[in-house]
PDB file of N, CA and C in Angstrom:
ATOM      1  N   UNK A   1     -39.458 159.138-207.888  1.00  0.00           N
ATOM      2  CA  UNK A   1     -39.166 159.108-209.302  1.00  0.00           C
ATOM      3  C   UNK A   1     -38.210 157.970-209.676  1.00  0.00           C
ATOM      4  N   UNK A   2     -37.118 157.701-209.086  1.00  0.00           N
ATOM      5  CA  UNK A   2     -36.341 156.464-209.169  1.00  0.00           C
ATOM      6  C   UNK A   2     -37.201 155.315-209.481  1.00  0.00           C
ATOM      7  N   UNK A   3     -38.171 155.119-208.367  1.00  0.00           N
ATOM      8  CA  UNK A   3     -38.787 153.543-208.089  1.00  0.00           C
ATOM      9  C   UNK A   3     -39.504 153.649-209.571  1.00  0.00           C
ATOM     10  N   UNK A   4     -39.591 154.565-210.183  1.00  0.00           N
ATOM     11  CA  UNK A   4     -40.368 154.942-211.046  1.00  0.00           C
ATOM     12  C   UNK A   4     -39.802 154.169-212.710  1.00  0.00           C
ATOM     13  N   UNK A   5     -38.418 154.874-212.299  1.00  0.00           N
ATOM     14  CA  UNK A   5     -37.712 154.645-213.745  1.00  0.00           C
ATOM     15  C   UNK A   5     -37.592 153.234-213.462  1.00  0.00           C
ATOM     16  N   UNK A   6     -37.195 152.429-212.088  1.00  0.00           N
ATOM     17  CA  UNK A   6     -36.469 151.297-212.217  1.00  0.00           C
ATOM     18  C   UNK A   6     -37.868 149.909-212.479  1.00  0.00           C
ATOM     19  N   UNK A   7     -38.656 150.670-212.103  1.00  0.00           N
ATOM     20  CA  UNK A   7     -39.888 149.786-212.622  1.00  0.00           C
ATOM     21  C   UNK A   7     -40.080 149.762-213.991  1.00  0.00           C
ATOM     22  N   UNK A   8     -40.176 150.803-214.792  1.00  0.00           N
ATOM     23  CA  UNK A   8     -40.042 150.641-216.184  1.00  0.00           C
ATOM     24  C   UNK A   8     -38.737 149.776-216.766  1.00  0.00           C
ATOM     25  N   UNK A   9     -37.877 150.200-216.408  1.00  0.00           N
ATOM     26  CA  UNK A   9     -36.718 149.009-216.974  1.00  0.00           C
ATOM     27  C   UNK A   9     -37.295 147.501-216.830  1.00  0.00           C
ATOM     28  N   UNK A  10     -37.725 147.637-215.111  1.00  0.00           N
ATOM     29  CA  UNK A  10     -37.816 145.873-215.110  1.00  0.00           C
ATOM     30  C   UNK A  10     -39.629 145.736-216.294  1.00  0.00           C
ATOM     31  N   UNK A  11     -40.284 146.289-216.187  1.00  0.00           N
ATOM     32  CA  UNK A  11     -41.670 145.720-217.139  1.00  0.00           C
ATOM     33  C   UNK A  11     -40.733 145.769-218.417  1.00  0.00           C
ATOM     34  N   UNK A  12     -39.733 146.727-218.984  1.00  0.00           N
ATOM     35  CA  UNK A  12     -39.671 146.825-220.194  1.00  0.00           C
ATOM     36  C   UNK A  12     -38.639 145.781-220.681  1.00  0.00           C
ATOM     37  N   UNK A  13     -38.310 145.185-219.459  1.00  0.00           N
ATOM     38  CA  UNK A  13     -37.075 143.961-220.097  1.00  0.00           C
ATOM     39  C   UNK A  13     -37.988 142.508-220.294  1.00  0.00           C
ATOM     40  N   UNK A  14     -38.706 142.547-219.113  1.00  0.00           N
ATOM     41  CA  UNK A  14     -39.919 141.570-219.065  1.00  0.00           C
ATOM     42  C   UNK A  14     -40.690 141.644-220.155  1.00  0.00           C
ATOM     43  N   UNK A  15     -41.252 142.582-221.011  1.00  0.00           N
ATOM     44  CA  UNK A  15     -41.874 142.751-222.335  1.00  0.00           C
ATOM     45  C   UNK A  15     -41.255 142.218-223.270  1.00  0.00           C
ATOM     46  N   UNK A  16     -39.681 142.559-223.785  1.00  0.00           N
ATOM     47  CA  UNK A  16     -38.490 142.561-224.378  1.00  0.00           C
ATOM     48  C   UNK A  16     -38.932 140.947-224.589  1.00  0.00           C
ATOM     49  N   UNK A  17     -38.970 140.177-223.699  1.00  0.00           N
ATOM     50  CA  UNK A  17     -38.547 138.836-223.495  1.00  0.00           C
ATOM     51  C   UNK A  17     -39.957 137.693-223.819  1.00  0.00           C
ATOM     52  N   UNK A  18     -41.350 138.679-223.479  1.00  0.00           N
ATOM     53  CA  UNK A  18     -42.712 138.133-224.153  1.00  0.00           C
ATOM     54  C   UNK A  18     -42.666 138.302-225.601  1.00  0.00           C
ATOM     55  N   UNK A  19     -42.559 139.516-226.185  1.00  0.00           N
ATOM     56  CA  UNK A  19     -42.317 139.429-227.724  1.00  0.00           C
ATOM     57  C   UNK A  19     -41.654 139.464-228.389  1.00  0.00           C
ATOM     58  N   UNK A  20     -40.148 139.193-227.741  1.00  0.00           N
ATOM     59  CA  UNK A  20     -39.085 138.707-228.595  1.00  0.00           C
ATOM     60  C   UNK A  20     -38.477 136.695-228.939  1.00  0.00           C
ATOM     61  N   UNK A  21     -38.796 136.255-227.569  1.00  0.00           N
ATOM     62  CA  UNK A  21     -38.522 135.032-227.443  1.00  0.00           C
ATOM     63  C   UNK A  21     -39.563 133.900-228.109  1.00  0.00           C
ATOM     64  N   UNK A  22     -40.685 134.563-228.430  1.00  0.00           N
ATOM     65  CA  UNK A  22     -41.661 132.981-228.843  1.00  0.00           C
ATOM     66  C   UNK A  22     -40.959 133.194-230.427  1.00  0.00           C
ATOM     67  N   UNK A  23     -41.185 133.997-231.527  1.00  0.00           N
ATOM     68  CA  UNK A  23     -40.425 134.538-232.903  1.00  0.00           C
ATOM     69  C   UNK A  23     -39.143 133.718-232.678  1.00  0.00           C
ATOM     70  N   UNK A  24     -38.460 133.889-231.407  1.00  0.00           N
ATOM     71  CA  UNK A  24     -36.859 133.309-231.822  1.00  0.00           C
ATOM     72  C   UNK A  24     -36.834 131.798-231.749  1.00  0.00           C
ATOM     73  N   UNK A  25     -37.727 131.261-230.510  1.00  0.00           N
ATOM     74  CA  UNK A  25     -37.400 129.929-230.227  1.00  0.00           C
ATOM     75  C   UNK A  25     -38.518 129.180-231.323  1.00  0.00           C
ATOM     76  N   UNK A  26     -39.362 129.490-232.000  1.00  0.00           N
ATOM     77  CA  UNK A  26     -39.807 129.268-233.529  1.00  0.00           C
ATOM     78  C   UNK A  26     -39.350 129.068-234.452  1.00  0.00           C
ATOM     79  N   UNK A  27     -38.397 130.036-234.516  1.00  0.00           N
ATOM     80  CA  UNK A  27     -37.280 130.334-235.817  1.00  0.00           C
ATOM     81  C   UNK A  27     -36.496 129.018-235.504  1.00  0.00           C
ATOM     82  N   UNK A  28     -35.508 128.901-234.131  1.00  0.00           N
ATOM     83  CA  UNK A  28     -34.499 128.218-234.037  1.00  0.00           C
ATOM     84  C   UNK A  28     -35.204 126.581-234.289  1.00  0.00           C
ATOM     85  N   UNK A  29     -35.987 126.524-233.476  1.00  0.00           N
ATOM     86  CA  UNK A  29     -36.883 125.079-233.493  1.00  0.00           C
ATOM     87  C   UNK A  29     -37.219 124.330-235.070  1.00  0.00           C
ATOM     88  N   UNK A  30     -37.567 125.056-236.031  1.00  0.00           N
ATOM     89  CA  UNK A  30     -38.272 124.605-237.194  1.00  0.00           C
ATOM     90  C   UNK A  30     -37.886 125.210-238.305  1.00  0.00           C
ATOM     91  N   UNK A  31     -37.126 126.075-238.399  1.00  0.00           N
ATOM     92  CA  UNK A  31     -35.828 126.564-239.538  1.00  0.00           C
ATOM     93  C   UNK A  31     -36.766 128.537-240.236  1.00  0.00           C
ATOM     94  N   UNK A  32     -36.167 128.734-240.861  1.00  0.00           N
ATOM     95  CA  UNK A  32     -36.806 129.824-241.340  1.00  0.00           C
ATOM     96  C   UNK A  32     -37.448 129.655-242.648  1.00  0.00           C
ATOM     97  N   UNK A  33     -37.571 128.288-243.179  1.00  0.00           N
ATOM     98  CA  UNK A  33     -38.676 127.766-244.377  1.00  0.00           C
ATOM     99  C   UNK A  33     -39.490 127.884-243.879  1.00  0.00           C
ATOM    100  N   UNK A  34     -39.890 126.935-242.729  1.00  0.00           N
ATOM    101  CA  UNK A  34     -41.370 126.901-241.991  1.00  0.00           C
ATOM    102  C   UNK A  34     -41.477 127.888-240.953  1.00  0.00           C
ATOM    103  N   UNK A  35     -40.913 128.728-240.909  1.00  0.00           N
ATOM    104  CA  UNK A  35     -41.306 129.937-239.285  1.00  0.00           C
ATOM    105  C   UNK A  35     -42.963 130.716-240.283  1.00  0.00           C
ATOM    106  N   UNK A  36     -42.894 130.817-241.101  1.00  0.00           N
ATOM    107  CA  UNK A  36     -43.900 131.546-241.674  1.00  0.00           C
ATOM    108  C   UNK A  36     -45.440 130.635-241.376  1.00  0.00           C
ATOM    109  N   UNK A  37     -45.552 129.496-241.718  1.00  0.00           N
ATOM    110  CA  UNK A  37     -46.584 128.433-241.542  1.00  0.00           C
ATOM    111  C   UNK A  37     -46.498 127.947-240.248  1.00  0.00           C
ATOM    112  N   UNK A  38     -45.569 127.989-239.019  1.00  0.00           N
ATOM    113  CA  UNK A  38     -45.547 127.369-237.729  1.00  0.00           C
ATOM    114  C   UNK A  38     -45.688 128.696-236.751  1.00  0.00           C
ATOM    115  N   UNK A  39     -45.270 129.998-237.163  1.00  0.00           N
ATOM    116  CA  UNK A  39     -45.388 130.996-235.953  1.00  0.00           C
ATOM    117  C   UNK A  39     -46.822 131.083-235.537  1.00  0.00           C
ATOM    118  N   UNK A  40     -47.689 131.077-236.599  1.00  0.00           N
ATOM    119  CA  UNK A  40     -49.338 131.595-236.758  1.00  0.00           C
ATOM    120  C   UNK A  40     -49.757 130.764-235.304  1.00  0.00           C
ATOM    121  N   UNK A  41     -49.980 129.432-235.587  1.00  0.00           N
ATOM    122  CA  UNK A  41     -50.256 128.495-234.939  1.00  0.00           C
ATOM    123  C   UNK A  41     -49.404 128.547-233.156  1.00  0.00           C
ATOM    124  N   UNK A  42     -47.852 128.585-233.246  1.00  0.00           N
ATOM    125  CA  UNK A  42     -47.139 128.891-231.957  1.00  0.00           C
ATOM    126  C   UNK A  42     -47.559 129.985-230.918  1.00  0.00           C
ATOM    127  N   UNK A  43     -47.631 131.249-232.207  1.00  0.00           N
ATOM    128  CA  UNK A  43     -48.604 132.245-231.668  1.00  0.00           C
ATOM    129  C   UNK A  43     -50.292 132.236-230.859  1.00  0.00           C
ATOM    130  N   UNK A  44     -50.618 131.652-231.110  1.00  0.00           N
ATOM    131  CA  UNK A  44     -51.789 131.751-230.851  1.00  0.00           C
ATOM    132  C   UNK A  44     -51.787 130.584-229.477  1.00  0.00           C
ATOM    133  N   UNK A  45     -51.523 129.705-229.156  1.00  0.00           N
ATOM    134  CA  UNK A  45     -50.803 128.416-227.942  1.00  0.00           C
ATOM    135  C   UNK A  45     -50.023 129.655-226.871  1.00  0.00           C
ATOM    136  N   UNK A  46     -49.216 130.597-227.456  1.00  0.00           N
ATOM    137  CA  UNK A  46     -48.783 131.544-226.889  1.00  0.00           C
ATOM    138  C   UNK A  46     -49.572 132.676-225.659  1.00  0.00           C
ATOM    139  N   UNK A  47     -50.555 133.328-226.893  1.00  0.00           N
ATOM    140  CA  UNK A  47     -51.673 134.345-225.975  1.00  0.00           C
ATOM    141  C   UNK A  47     -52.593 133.317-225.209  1.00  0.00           C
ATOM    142  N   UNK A  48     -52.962 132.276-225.567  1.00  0.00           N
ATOM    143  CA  UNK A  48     -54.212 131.640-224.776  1.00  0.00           C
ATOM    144  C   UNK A  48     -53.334 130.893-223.768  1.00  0.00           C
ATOM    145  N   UNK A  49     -51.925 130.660-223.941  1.00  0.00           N
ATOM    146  CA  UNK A  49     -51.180 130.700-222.088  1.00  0.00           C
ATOM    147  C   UNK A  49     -51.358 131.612-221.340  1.00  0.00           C
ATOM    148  N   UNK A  50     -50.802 132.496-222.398  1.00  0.00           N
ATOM    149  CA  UNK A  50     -50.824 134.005-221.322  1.00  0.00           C
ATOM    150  C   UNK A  50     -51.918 134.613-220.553  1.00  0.00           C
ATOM    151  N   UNK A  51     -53.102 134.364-221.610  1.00  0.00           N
ATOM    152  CA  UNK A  51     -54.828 134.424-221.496  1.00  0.00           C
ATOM    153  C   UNK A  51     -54.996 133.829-219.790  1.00  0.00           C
ATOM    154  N   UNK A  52     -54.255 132.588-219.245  1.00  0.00           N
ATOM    155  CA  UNK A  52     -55.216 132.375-218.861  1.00  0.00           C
ATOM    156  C   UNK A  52     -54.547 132.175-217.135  1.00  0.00           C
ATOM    157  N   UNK A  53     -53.344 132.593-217.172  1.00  0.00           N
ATOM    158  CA  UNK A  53     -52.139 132.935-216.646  1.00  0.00           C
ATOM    159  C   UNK A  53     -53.046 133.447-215.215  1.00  0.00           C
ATOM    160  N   UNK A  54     -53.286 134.716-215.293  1.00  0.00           N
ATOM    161  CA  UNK A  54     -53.959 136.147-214.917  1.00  0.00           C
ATOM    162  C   UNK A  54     -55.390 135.259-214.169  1.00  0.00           C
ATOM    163  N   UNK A  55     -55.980 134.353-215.192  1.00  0.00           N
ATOM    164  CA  UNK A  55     -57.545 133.544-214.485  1.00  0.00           C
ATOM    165  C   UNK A  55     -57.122 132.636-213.416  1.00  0.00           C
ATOM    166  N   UNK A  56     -56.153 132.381-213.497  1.00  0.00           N
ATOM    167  CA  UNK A  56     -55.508 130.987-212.477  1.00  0.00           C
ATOM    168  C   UNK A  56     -55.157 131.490-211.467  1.00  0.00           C
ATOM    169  N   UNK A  57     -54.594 132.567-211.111  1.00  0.00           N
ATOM    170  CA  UNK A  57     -53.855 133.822-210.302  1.00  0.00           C
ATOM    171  C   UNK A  57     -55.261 133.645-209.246  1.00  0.00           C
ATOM    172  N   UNK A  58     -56.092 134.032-209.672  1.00  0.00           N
ATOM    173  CA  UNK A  58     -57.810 134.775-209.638  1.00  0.00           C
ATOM    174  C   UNK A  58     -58.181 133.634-209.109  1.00  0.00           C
ATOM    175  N   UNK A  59     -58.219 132.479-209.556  1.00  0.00           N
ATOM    176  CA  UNK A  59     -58.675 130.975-208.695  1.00  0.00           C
ATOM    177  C   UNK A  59     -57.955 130.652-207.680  1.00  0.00           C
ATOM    178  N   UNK A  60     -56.971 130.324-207.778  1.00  0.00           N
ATOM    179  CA  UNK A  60     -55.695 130.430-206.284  1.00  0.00           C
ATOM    180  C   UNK A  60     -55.899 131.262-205.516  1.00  0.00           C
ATOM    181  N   UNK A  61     -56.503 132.707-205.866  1.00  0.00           N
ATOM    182  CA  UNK A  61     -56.633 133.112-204.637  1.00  0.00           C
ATOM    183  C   UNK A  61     -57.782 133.233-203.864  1.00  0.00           C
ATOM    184  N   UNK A  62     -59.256 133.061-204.949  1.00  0.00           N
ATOM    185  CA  UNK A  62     -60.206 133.226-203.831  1.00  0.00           C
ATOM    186  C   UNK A  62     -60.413 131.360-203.460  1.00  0.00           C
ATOM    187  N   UNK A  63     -59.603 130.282-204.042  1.00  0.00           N
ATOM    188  CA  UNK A  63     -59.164 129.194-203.039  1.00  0.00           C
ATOM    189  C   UNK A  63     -58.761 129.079-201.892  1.00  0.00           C
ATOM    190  N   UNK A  64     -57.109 129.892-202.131  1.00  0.00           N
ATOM    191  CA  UNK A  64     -56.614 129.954-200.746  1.00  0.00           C
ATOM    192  C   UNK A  64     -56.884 131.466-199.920  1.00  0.00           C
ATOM    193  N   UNK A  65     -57.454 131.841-200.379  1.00  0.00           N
ATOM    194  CA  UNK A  65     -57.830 133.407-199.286  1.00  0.00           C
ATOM    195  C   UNK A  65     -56.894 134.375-199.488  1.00  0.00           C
ATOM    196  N   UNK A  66     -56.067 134.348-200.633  1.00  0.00           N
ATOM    197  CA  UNK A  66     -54.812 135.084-200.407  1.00  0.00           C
ATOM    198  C   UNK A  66     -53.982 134.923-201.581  1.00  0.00           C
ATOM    199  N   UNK A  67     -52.888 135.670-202.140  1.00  0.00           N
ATOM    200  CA  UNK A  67     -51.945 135.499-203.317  1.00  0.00           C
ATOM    201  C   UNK A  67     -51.103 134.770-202.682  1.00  0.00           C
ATOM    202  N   UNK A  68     -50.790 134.790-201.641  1.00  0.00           N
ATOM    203  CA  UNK A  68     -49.363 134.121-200.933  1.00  0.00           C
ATOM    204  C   UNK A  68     -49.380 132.741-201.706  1.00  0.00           C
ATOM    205  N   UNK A  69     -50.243 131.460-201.448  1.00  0.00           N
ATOM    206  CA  UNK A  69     -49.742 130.049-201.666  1.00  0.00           C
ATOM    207  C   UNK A  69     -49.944 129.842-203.392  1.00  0.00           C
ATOM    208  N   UNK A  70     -50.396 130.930-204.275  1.00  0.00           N
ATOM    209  CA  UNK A  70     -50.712 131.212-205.742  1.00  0.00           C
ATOM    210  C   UNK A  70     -49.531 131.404-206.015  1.00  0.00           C
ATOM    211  N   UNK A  71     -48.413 132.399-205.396  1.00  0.00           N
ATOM    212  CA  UNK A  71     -47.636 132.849-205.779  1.00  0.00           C
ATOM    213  C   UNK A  71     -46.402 131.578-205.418  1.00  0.00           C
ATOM    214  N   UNK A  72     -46.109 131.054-204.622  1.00  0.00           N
ATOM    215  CA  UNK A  72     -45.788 130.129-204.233  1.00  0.00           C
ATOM    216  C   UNK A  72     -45.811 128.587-204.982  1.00  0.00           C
ATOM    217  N   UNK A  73     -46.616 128.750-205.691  1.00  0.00           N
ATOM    218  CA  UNK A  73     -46.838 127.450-206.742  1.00  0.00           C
ATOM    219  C   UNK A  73     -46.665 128.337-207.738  1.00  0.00           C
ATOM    220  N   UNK A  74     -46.310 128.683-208.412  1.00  0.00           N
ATOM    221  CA  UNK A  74     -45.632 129.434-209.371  1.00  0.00           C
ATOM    222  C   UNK A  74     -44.075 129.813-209.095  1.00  0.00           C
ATOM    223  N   UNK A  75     -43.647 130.482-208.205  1.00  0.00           N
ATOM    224  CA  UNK A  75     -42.294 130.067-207.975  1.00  0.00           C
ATOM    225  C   UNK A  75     -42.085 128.333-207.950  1.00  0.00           C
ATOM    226  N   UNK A  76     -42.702 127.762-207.180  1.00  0.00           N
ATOM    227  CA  UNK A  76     -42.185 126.623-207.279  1.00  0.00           C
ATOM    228  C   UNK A  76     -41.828 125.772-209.182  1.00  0.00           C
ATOM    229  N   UNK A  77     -43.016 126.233-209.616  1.00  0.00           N
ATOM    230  CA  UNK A  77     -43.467 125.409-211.051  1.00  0.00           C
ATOM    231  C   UNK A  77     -42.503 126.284-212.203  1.00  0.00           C
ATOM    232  N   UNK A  78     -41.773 127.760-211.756  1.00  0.00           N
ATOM    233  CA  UNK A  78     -40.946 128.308-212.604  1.00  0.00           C
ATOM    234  C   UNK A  78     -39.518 127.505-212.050  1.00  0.00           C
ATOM    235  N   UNK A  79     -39.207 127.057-211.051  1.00  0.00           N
ATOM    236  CA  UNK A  79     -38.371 126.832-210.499  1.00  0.00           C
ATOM    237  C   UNK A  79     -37.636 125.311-211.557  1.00  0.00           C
ATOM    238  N   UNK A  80     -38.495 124.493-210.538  1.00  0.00           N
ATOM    239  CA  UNK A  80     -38.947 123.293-211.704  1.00  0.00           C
ATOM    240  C   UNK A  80     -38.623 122.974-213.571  1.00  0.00           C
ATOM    241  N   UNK A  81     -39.256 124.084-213.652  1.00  0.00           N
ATOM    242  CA  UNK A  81     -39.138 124.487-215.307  1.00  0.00           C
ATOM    243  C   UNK A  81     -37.515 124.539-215.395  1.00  0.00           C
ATOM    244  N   UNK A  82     -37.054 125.728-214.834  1.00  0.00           N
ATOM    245  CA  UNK A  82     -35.774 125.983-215.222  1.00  0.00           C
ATOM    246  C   UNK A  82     -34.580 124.937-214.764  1.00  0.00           C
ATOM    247  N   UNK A  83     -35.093 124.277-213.910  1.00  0.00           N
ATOM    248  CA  UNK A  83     -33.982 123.049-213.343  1.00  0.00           C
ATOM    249  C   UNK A  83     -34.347 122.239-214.244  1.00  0.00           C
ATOM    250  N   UNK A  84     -35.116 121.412-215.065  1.00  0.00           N
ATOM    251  CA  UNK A  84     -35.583 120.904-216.451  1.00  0.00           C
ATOM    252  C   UNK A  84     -34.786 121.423-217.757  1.00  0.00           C
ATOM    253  N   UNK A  85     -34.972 123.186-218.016  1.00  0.00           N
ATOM    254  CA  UNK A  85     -34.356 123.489-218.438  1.00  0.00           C
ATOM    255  C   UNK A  85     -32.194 122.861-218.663  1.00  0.00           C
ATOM    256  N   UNK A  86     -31.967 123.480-217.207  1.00  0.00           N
ATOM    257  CA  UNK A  86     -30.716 123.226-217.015  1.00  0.00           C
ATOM    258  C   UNK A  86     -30.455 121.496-217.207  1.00  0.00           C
ATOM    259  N   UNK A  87     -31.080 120.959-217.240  1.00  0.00           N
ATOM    260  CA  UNK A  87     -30.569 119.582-216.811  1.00  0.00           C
ATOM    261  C   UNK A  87     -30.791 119.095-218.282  1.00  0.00           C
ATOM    262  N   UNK A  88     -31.447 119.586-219.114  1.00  0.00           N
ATOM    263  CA  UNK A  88     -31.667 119.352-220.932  1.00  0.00           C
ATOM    264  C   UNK A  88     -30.643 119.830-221.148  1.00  0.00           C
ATOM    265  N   UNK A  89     -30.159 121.143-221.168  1.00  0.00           N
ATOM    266  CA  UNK A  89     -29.060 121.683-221.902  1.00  0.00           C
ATOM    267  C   UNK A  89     -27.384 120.771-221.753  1.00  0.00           C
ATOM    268  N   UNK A  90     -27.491 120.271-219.815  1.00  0.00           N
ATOM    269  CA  UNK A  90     -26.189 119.671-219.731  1.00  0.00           C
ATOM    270  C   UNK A  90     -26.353 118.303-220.370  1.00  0.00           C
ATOM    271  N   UNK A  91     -27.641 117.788-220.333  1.00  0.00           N
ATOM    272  CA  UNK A  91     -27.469 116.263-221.204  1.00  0.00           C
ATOM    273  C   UNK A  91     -27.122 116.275-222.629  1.00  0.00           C
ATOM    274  N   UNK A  92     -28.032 117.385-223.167  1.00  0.00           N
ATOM    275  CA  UNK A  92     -27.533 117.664-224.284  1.00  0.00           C
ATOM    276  C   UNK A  92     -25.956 117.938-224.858  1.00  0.00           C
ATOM    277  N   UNK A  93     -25.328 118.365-224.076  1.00  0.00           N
ATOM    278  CA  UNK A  93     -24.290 118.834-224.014  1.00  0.00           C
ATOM    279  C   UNK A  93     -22.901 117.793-223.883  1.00  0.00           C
ATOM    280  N   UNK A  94     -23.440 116.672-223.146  1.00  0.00           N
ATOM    281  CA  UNK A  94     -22.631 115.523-222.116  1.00  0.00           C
ATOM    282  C   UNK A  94     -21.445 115.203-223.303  1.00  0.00           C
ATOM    283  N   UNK A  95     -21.703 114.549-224.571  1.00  0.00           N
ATOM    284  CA  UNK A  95     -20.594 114.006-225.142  1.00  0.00           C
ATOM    285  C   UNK A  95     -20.049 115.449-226.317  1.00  0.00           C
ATOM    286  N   UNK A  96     -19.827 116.577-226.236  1.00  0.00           N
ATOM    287  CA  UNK A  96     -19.771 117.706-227.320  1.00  0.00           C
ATOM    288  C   UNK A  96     -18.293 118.011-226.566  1.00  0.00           C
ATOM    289  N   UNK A  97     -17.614 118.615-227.680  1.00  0.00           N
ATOM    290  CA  UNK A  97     -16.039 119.033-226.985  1.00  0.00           C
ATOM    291  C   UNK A  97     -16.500 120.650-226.690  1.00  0.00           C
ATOM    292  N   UNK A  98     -15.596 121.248-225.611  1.00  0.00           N
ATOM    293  CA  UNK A  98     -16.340 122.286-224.746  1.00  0.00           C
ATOM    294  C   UNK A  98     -15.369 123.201-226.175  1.00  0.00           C
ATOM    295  N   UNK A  99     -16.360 124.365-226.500  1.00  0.00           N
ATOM    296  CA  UNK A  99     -15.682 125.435-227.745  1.00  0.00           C
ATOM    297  C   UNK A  99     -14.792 126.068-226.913  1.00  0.00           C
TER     298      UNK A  99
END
């Protein structure tokens, strides 16, 4: 029953973060004049990622015989992302006085 509850927390924070974050980083990106005329469009770039997420999974593996090297290029390519991430935010950041 534990493994039970603690699996729901983790899908339900992971959910939390699919349909809360594309709405926010929309909003923040293009102001709340245009979130109404730009979400439609963001939205939809959104599901046909997600769409196709799950098909690629499915090719990687009857490629490599296995989820292992699928899963593996995906850690790697989230990895990537977020060191991109980090390295935008500190450039961004470089000449700003720290609050």
């Amino acid at each position: 029953m534990p493994v039970l509850v603690v699996a729901s927390l983790i899908y339900g924070y992971g959910i939390g973060h699919v349909t809360t974050l594309g709405p926010v980083m929309v909003r923040r990106e293009f102001g709340a004049a245009a979130f109404g005329a730009t979400y439609g469009s963001a939205a939809t770039v959104i599901q046909l990622t997600s769409t196709f997420g799950p098909a690629l999974f499915g090719l990687l593996r009857d490629g490599f015989g296995g989820y292992g090297p699928g899963l593996a290029i995906a850690a790697v390519t989230t990895s990537i992302g977020f060191l991109m991430l980090l390295a935008g935010g500190w450039i961004g950041n470089r000449g700003r006085a720290p609050a």
